[in-house]
PDB file of N, CA and C in Angstrom:
ATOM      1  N   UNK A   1      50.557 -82.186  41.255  1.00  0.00           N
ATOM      2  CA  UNK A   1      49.862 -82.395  42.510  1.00  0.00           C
ATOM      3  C   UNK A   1      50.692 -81.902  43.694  1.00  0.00           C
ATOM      4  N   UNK A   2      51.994 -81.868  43.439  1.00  0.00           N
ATOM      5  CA  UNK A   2      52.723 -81.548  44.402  1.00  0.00           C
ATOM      6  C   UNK A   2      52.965 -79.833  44.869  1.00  0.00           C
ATOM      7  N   UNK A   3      52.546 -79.317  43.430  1.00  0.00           N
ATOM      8  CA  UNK A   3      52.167 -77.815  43.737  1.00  0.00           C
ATOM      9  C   UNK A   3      50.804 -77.651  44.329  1.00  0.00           C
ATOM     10  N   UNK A   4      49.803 -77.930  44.750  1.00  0.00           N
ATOM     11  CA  UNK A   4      48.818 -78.020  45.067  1.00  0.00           C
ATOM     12  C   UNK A   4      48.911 -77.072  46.361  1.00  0.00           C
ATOM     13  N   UNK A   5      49.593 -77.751  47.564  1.00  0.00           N
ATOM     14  CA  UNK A   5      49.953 -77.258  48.647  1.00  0.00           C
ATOM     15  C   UNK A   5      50.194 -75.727  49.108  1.00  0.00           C
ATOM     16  N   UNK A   6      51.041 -76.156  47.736  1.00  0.00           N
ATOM     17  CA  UNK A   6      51.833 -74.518  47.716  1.00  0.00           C
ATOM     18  C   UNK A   6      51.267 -73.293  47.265  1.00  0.00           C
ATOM     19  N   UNK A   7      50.681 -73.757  45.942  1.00  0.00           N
ATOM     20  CA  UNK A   7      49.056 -72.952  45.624  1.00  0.00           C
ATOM     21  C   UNK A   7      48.295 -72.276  46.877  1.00  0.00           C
ATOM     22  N   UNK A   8      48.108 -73.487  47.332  1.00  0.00           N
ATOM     23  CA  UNK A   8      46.830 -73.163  48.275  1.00  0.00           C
ATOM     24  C   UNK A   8      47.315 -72.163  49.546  1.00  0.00           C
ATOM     25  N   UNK A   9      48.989 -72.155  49.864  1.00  0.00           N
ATOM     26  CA  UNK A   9      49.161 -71.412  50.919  1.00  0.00           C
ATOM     27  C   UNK A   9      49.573 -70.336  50.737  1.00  0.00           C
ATOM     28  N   UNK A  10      50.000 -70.444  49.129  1.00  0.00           N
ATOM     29  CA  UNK A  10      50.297 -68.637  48.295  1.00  0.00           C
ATOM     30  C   UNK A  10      48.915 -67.654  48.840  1.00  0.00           C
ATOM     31  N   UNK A  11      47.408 -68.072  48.103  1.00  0.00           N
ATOM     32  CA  UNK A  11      46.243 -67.832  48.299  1.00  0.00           C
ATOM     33  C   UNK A  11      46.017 -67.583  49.573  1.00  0.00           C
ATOM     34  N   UNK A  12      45.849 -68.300  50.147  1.00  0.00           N
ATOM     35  CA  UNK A  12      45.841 -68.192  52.077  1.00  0.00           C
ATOM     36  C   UNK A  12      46.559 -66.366  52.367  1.00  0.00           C
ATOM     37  N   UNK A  13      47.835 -66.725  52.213  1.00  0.00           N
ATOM     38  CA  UNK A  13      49.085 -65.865  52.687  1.00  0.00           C
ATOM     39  C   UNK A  13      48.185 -64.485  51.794  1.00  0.00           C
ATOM     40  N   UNK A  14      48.020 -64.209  50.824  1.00  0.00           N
ATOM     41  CA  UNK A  14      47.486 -63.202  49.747  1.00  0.00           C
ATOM     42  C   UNK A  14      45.972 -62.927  50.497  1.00  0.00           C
ATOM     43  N   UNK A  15      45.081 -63.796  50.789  1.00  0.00           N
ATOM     44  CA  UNK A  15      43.588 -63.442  51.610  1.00  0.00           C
ATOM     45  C   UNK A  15      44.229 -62.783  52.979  1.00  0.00           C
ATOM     46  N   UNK A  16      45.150 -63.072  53.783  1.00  0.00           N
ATOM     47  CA  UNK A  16      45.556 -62.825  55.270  1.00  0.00           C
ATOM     48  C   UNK A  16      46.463 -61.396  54.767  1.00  0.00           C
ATOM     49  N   UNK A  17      47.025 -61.146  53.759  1.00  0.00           N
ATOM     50  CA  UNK A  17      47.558 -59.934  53.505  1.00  0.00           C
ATOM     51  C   UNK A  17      46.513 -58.464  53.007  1.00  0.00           C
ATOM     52  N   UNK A  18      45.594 -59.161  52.301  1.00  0.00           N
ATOM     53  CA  UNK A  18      44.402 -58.118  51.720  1.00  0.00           C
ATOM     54  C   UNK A  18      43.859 -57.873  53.228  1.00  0.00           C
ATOM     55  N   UNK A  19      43.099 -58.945  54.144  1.00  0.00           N
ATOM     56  CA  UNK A  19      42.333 -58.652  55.274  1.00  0.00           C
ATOM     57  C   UNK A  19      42.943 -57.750  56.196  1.00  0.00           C
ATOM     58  N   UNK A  20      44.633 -57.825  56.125  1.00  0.00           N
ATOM     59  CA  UNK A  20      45.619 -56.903  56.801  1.00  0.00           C
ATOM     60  C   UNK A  20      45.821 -55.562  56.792  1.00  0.00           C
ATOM     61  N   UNK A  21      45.434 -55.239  55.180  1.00  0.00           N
ATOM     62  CA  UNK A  21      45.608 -54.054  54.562  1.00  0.00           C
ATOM     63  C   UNK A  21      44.458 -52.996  54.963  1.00  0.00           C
ATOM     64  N   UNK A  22      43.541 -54.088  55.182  1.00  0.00           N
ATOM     65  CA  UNK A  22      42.441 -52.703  56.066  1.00  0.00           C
ATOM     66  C   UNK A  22      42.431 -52.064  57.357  1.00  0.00           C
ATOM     67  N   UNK A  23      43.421 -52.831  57.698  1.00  0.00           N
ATOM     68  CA  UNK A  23      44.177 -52.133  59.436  1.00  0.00           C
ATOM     69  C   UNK A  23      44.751 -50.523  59.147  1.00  0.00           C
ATOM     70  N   UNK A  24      45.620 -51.084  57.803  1.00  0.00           N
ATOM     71  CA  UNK A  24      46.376 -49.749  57.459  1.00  0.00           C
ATOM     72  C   UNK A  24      45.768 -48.213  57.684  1.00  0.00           C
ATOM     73  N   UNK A  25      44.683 -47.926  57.228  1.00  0.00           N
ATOM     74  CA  UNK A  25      43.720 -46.620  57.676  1.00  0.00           C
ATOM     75  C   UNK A  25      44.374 -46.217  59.333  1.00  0.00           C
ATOM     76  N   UNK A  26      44.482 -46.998  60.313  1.00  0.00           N
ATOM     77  CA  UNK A  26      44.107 -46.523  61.082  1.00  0.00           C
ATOM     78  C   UNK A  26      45.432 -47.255  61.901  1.00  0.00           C
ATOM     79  N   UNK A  27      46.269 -48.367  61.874  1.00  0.00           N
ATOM     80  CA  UNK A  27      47.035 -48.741  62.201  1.00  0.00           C
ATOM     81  C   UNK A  27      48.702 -48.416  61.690  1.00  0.00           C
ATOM     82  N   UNK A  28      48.523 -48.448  60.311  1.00  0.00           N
ATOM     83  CA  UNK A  28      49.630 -47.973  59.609  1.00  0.00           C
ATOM     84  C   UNK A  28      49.585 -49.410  58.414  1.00  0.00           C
ATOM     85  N   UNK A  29      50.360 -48.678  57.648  1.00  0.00           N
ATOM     86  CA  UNK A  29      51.275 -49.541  56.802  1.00  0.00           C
ATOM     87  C   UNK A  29      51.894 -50.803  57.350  1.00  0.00           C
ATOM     88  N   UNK A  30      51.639 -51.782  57.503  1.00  0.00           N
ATOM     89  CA  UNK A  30      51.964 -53.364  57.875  1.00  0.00           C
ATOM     90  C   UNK A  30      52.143 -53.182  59.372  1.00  0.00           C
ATOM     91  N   UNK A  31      51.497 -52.308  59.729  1.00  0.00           N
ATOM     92  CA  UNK A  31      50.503 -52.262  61.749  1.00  0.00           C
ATOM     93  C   UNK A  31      52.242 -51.508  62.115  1.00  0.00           C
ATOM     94  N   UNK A  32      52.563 -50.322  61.282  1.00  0.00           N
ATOM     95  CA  UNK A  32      53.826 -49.913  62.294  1.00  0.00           C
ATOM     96  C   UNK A  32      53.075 -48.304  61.980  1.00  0.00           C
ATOM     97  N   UNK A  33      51.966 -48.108  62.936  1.00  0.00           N
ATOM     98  CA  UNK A  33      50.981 -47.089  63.374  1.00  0.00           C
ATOM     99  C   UNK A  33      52.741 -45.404  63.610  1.00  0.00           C
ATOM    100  N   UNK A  34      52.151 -44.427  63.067  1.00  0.00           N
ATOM    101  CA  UNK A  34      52.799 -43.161  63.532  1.00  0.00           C
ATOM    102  C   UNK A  34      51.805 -42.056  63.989  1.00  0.00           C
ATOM    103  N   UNK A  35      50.947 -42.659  64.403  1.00  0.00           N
ATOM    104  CA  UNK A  35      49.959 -41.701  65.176  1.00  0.00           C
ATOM    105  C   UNK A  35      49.908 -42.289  66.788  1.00  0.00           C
ATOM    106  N   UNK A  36      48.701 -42.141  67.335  1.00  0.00           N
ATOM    107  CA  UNK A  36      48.235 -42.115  68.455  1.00  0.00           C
ATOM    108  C   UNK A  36      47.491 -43.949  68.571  1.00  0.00           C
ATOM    109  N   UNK A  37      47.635 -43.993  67.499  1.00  0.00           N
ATOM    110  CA  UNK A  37      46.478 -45.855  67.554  1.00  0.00           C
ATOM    111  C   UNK A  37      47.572 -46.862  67.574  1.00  0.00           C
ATOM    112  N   UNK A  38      47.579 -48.054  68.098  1.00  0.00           N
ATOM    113  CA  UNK A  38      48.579 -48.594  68.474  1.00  0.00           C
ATOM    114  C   UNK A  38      48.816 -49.337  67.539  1.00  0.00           C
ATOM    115  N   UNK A  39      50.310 -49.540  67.217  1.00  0.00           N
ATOM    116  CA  UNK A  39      50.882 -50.156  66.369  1.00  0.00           C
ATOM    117  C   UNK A  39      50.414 -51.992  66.637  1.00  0.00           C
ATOM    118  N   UNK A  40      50.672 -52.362  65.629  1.00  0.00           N
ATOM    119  CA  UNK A  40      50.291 -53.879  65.330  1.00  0.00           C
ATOM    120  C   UNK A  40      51.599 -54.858  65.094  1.00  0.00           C
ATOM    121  N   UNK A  41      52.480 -54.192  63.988  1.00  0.00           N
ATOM    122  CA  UNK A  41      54.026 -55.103  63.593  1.00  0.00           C
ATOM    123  C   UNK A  41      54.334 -55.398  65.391  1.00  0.00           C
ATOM    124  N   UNK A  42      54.449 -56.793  65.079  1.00  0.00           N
ATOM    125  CA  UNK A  42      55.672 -57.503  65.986  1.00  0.00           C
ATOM    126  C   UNK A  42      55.213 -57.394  67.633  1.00  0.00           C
ATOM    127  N   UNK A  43      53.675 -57.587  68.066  1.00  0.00           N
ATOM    128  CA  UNK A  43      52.870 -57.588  68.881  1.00  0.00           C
ATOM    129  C   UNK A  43      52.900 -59.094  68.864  1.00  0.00           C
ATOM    130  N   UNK A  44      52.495 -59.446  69.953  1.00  0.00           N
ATOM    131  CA  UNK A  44      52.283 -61.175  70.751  1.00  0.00           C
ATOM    132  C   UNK A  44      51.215 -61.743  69.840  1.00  0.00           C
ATOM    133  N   UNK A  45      50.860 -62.679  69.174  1.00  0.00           N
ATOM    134  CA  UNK A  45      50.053 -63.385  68.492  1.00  0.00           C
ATOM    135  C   UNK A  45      48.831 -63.303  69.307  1.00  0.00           C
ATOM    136  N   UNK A  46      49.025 -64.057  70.480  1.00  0.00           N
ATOM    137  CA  UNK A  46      47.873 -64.346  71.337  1.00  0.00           C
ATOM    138  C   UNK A  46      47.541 -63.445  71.959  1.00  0.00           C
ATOM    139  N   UNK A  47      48.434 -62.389  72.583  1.00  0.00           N
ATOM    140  CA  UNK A  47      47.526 -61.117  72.763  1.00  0.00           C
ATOM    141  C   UNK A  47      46.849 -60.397  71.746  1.00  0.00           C
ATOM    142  N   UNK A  48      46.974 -60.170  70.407  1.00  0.00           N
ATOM    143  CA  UNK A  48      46.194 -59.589  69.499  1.00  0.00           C
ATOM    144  C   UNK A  48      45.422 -60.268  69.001  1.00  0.00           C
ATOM    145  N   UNK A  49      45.220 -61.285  69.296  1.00  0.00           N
ATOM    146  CA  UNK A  49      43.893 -62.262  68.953  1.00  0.00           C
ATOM    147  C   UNK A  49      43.050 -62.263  70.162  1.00  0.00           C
ATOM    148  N   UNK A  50      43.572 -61.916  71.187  1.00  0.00           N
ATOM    149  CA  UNK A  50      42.416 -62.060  72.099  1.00  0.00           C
ATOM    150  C   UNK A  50      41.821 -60.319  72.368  1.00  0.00           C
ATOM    151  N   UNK A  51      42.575 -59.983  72.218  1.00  0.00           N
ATOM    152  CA  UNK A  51      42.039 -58.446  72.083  1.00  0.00           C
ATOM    153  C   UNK A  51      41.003 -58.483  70.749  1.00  0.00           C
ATOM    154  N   UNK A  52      42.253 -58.614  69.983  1.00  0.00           N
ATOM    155  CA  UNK A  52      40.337 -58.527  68.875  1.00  0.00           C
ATOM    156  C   UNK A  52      39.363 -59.522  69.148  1.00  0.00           C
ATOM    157  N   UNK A  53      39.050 -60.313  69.810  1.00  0.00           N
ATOM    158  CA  UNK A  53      38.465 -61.639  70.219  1.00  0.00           C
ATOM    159  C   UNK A  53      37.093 -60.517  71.645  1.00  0.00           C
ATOM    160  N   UNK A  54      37.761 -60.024  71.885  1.00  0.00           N
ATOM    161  CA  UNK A  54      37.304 -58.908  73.330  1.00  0.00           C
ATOM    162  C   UNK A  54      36.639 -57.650  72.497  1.00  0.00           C
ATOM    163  N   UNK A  55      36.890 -56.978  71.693  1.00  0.00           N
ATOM    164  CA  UNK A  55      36.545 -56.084  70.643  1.00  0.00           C
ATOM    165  C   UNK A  55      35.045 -56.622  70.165  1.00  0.00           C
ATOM    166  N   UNK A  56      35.332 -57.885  69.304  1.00  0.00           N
ATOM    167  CA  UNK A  56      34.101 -58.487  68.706  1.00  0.00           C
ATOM    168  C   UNK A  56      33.025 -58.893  70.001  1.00  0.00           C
ATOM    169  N   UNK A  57      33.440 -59.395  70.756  1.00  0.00           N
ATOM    170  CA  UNK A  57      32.311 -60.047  72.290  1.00  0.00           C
ATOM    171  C   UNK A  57      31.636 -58.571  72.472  1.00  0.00           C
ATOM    172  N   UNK A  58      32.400 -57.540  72.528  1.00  0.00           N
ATOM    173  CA  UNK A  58      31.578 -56.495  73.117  1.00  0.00           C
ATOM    174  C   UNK A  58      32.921 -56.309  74.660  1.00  0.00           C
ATOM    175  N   UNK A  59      33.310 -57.174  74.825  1.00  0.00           N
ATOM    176  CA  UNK A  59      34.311 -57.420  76.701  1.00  0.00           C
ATOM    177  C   UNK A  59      35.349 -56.190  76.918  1.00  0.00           C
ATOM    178  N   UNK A  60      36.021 -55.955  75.569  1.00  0.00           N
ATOM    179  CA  UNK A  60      36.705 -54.494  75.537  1.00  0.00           C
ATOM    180  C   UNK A  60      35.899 -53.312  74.556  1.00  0.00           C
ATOM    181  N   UNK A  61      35.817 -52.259  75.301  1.00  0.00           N
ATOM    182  CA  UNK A  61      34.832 -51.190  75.207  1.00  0.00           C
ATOM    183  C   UNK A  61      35.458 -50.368  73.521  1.00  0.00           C
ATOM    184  N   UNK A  62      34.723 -49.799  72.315  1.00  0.00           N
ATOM    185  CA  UNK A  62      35.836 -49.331  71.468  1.00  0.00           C
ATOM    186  C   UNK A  62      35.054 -48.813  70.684  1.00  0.00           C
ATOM    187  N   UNK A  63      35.354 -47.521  69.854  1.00  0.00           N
ATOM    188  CA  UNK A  63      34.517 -46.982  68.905  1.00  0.00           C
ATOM    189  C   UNK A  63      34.481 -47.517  67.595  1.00  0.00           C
ATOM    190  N   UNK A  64      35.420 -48.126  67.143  1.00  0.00           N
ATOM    191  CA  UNK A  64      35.461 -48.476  65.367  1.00  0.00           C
ATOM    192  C   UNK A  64      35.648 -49.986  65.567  1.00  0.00           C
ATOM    193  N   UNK A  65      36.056 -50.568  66.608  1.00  0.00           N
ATOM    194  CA  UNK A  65      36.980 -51.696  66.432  1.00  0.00           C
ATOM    195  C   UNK A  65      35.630 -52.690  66.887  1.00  0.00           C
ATOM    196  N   UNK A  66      35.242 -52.704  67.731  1.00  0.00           N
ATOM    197  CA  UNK A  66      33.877 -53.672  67.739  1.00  0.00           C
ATOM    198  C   UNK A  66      33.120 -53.669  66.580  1.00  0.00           C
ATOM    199  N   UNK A  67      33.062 -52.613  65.875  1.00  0.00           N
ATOM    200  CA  UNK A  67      32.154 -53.236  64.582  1.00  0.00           C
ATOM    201  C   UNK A  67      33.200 -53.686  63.307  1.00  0.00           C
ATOM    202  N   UNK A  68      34.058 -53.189  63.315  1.00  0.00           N
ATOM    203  CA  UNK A  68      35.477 -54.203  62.387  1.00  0.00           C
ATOM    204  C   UNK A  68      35.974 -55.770  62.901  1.00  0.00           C
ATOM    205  N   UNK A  69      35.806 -55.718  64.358  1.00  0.00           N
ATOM    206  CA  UNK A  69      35.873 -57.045  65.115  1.00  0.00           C
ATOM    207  C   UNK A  69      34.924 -58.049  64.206  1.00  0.00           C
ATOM    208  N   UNK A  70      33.540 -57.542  64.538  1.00  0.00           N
ATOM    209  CA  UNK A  70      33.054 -58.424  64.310  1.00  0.00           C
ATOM    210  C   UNK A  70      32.528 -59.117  63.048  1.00  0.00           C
ATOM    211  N   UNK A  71      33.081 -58.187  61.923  1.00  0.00           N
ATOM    212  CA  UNK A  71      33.067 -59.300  60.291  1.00  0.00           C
ATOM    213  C   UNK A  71      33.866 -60.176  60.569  1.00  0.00           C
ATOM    214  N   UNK A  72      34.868 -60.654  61.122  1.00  0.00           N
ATOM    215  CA  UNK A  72      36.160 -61.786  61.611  1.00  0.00           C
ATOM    216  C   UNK A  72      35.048 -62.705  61.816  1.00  0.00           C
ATOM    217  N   UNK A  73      35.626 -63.756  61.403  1.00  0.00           N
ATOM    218  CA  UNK A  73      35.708 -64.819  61.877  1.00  0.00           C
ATOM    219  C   UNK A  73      36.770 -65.094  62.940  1.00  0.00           C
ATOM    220  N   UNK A  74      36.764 -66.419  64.063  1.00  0.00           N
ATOM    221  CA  UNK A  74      37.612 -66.850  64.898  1.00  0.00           C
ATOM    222  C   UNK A  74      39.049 -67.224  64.124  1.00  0.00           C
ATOM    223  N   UNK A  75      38.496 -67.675  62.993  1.00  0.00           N
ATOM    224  CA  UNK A  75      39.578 -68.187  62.516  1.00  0.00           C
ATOM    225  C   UNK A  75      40.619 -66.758  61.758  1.00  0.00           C
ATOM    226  N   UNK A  76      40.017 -66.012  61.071  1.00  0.00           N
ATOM    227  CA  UNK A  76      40.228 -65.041  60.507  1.00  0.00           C
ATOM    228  C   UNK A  76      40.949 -64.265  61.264  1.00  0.00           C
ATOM    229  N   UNK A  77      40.770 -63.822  62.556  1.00  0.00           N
ATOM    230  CA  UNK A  77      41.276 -62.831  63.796  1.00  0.00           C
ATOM    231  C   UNK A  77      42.550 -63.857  64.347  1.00  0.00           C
ATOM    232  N   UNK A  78      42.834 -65.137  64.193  1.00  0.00           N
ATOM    233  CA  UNK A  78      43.919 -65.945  64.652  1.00  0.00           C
ATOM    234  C   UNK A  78      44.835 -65.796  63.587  1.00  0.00           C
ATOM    235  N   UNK A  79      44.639 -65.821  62.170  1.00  0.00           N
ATOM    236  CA  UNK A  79      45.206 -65.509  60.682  1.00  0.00           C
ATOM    237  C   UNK A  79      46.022 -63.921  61.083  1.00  0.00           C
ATOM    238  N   UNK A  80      44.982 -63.249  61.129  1.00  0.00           N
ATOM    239  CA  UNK A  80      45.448 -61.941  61.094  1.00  0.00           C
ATOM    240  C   UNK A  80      46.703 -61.358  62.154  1.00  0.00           C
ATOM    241  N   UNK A  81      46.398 -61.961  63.673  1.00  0.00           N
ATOM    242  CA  UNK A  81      47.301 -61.879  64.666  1.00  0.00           C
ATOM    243  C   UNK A  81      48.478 -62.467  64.227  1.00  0.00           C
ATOM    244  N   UNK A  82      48.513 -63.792  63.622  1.00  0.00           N
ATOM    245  CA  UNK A  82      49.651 -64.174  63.101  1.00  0.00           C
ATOM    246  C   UNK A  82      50.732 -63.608  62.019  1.00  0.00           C
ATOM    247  N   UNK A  83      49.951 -62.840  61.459  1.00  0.00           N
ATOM    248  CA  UNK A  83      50.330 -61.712  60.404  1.00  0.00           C
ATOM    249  C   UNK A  83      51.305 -60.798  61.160  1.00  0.00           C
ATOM    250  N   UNK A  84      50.301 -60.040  62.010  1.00  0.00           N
ATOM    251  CA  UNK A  84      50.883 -58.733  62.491  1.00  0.00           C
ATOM    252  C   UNK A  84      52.193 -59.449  63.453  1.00  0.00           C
ATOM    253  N   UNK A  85      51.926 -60.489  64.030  1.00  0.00           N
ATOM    254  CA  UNK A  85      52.904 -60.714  64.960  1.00  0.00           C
ATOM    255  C   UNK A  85      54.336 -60.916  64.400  1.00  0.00           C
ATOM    256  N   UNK A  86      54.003 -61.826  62.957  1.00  0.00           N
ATOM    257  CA  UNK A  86      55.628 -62.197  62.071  1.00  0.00           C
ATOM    258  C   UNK A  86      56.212 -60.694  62.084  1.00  0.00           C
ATOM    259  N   UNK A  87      55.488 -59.345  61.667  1.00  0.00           N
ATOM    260  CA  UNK A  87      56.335 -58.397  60.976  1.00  0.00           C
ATOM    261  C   UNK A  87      56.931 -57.890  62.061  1.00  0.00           C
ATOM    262  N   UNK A  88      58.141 -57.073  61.329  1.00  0.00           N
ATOM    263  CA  UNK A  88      58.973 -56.789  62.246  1.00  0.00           C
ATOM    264  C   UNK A  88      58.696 -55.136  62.905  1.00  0.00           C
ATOM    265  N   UNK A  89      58.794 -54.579  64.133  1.00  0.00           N
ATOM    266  CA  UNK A  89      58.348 -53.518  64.402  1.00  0.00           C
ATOM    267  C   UNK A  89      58.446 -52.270  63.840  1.00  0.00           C
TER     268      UNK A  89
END
């Protein structure tokens, strides 16, 4: 029972890493972008949650990212910011 916890936040951590991996196309390899699209590693939590938060509303204007915004969930886009924000740049 005491693994339970730990289970459950392996899983978590593994769903927030797959949902991450679809940034890669267009962000880079764990959001450290070498093109022109802005990198993600080691960005402010709360600014990249509210940007994608602005993406999905429609509030920031965007060609790909409003309709990727908006499969997120609130909770999902707070997961994900937290992601990009741990890695290192």
């Amino acid at each position: 029972a005491a693994m339970a916890p730990l289970a459950h936040a392996q899983v978590e951590s593994n769903m927030v890493r797959g949902m991450a991996a679809t940034c890669a196309n267009c962000h880079g390899t764990d959001g450290r972008s070498v093109g022109t699209v802005p990198g993600l590693a080691g960005v402010d939590k709360a600014y990249l949650a509210q940007q994608m938060k602005d993406f999905k509303t429609g509030k920031r204007p965007a060609t790909i990212m409003q309709q990727l915004a908006k499969g997120y969930t609130d909770e999902q886009i707070e997961q994900l910011a937290g992601y990009f924000s741990a890695l290192r740049k």
